[in-house]
N, C-alpha and C. Protein backbone atom coordinates (compact mmCIF):
# COMPACT_ATOMS: atom_id res chain seq x y z
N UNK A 1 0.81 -1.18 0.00
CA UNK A 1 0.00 0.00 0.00
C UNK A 1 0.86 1.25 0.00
N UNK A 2 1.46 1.32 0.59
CA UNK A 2 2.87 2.44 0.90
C UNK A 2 3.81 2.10 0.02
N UNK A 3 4.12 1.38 -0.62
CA UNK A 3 5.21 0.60 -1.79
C UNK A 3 4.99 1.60 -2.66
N UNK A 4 6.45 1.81 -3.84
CA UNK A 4 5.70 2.49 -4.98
C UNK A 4 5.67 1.64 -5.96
N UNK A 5 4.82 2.40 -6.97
CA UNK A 5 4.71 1.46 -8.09
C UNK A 5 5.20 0.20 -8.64
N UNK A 6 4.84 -0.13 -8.98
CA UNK A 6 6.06 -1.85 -9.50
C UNK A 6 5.22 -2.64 -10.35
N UNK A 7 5.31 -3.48 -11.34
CA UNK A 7 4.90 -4.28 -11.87
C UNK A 7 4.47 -5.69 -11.38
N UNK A 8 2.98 -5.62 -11.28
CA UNK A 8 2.69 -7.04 -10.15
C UNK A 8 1.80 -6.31 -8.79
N UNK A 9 1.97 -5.21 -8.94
CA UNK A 9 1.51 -4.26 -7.51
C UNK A 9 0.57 -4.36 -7.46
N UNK A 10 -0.74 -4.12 -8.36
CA UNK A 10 -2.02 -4.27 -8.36
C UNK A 10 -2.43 -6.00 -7.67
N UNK A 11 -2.27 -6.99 -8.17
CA UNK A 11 -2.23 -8.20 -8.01
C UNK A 11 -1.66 -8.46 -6.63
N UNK A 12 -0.39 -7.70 -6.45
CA UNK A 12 0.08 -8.41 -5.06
C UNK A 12 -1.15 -7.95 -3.89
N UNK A 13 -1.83 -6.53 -4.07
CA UNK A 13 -2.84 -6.27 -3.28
C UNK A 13 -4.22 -6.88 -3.89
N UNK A 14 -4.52 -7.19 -4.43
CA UNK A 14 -5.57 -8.19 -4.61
C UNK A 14 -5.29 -10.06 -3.92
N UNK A 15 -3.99 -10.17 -3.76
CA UNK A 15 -3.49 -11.06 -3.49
C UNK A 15 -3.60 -11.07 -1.50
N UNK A 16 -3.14 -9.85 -1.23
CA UNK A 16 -3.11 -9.80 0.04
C UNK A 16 -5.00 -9.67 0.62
N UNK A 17 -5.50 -8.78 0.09
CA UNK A 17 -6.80 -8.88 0.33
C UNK A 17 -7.44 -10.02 0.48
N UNK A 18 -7.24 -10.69 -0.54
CA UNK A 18 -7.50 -12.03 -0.47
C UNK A 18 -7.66 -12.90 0.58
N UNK A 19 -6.13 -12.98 0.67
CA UNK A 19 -5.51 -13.86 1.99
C UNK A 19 -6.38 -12.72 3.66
N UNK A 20 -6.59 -11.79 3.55
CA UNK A 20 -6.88 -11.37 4.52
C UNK A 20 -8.35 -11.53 5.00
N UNK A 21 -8.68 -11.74 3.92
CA UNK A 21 -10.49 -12.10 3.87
C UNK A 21 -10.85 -14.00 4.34
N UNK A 22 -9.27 -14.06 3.88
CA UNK A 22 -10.04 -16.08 4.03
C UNK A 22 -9.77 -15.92 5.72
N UNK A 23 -8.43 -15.09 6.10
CA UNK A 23 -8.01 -15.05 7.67
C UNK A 23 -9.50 -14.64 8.78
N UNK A 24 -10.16 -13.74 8.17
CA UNK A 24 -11.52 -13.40 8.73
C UNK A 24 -12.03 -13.99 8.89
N UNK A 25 -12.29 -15.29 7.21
CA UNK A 25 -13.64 -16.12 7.84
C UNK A 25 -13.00 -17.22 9.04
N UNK A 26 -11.93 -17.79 8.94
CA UNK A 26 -11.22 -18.67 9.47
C UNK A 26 -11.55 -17.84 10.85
N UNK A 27 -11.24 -16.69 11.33
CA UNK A 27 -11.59 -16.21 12.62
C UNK A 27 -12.93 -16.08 13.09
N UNK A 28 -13.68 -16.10 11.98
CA UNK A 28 -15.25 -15.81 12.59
C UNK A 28 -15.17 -17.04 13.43
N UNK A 29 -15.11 -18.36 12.29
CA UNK A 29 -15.63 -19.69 12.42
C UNK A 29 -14.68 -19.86 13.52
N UNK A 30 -13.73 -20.00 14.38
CA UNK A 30 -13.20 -20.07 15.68
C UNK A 30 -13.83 -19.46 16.40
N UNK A 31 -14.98 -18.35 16.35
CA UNK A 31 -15.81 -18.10 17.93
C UNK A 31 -14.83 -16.82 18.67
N UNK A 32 -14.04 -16.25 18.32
CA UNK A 32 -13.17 -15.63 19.86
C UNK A 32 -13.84 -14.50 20.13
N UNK A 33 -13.96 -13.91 20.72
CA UNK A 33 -14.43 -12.83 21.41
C UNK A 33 -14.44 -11.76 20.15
N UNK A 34 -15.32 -10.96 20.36
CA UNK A 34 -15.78 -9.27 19.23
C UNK A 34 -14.33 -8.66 19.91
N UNK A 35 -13.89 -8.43 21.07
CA UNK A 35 -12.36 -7.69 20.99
C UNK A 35 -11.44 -8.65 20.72
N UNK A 36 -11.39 -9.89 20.74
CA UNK A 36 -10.40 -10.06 20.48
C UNK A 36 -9.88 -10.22 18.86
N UNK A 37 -11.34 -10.52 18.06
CA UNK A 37 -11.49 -10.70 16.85
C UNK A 37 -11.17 -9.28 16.29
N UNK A 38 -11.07 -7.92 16.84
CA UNK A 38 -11.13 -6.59 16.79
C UNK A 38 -9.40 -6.32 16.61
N UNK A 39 -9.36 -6.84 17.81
CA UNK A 39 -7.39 -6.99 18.04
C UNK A 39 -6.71 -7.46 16.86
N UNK A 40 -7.31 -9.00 16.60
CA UNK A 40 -6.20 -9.96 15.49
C UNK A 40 -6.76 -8.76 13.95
N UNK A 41 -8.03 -8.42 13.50
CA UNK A 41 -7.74 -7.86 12.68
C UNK A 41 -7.17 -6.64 12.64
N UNK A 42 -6.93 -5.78 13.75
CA UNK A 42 -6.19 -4.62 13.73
C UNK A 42 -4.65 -5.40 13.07
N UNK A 43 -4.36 -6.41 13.92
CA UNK A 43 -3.10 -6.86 13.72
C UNK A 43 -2.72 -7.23 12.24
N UNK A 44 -3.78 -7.95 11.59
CA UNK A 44 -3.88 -8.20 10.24
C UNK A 44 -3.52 -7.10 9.66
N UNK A 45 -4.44 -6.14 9.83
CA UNK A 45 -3.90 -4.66 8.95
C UNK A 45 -2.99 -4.09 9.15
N UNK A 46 -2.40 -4.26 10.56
CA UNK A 46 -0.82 -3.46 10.36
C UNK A 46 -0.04 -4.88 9.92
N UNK A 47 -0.13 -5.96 9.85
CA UNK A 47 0.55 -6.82 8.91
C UNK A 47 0.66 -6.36 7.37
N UNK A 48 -0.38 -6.42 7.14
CA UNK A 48 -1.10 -5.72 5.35
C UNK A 48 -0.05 -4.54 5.06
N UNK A 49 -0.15 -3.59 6.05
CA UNK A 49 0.67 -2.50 5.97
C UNK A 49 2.03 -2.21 5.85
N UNK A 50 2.26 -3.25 6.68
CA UNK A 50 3.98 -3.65 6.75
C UNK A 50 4.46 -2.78 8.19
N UNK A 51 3.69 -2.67 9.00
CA UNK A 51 3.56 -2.26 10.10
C UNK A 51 4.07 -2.97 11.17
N UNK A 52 3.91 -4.41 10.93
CA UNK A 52 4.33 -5.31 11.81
C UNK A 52 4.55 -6.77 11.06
N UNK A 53 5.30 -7.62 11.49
CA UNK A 53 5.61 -8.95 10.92
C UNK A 53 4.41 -10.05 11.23
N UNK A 54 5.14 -10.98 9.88
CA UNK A 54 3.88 -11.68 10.66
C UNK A 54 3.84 -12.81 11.58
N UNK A 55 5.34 -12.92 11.78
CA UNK A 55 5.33 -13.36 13.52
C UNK A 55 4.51 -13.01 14.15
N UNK A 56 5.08 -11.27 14.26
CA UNK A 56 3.99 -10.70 15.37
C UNK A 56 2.42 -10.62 15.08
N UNK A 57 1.62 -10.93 13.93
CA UNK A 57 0.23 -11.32 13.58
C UNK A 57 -0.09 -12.55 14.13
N UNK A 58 0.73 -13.63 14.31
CA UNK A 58 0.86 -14.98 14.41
C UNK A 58 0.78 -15.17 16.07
N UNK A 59 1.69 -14.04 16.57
CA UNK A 59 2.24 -14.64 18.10
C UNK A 59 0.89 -13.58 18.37
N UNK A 60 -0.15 -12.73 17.58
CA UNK A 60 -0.90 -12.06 18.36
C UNK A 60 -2.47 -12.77 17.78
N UNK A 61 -2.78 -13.61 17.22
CA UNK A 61 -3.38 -14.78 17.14
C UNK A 61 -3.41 -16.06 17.80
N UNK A 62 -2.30 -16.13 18.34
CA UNK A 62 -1.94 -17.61 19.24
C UNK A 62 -2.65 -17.18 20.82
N UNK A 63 -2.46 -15.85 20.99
CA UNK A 63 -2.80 -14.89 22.57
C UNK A 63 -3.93 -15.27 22.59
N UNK A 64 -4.71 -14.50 21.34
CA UNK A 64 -6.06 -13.96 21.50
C UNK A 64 -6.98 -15.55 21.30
N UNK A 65 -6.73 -16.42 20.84
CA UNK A 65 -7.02 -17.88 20.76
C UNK A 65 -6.51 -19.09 21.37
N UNK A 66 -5.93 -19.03 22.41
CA UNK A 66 -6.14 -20.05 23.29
C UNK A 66 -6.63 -20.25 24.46
């Protein structure tokens, strides 16, 4: 999103959207809490963003779900 231009750019964000939409339903269908489901997708989007790794999406999904 912040990247500049490049060939493939359009696609790589249709690509990420993607993947971020299947991560949603996969979170609905686990049940966790409206904040915590609030949390992991904040986390998703500063993943998306390049805000944060996705360790840290991962190690902040493992929290909010067990």
């Amino acid at each position: 999103m912040k990247a500049p231009d490049y060939e493939g750019k359009e696609r790589d964000l249709e690509n990420q959207q993607e993947q971020l939409e299947q991560y949603e339903r996969y979170l609905k269908a686990e049940s966790i809490s409206p904040e915590g489901f609030d949390r992991i997708v904040d986390a998703a989007v500063g993943y998306a963003s390049k805000d944060i790794s996705f360790s840290e999406l991962e190690e902040m999904y493992n929290q909010l779900t067990k």
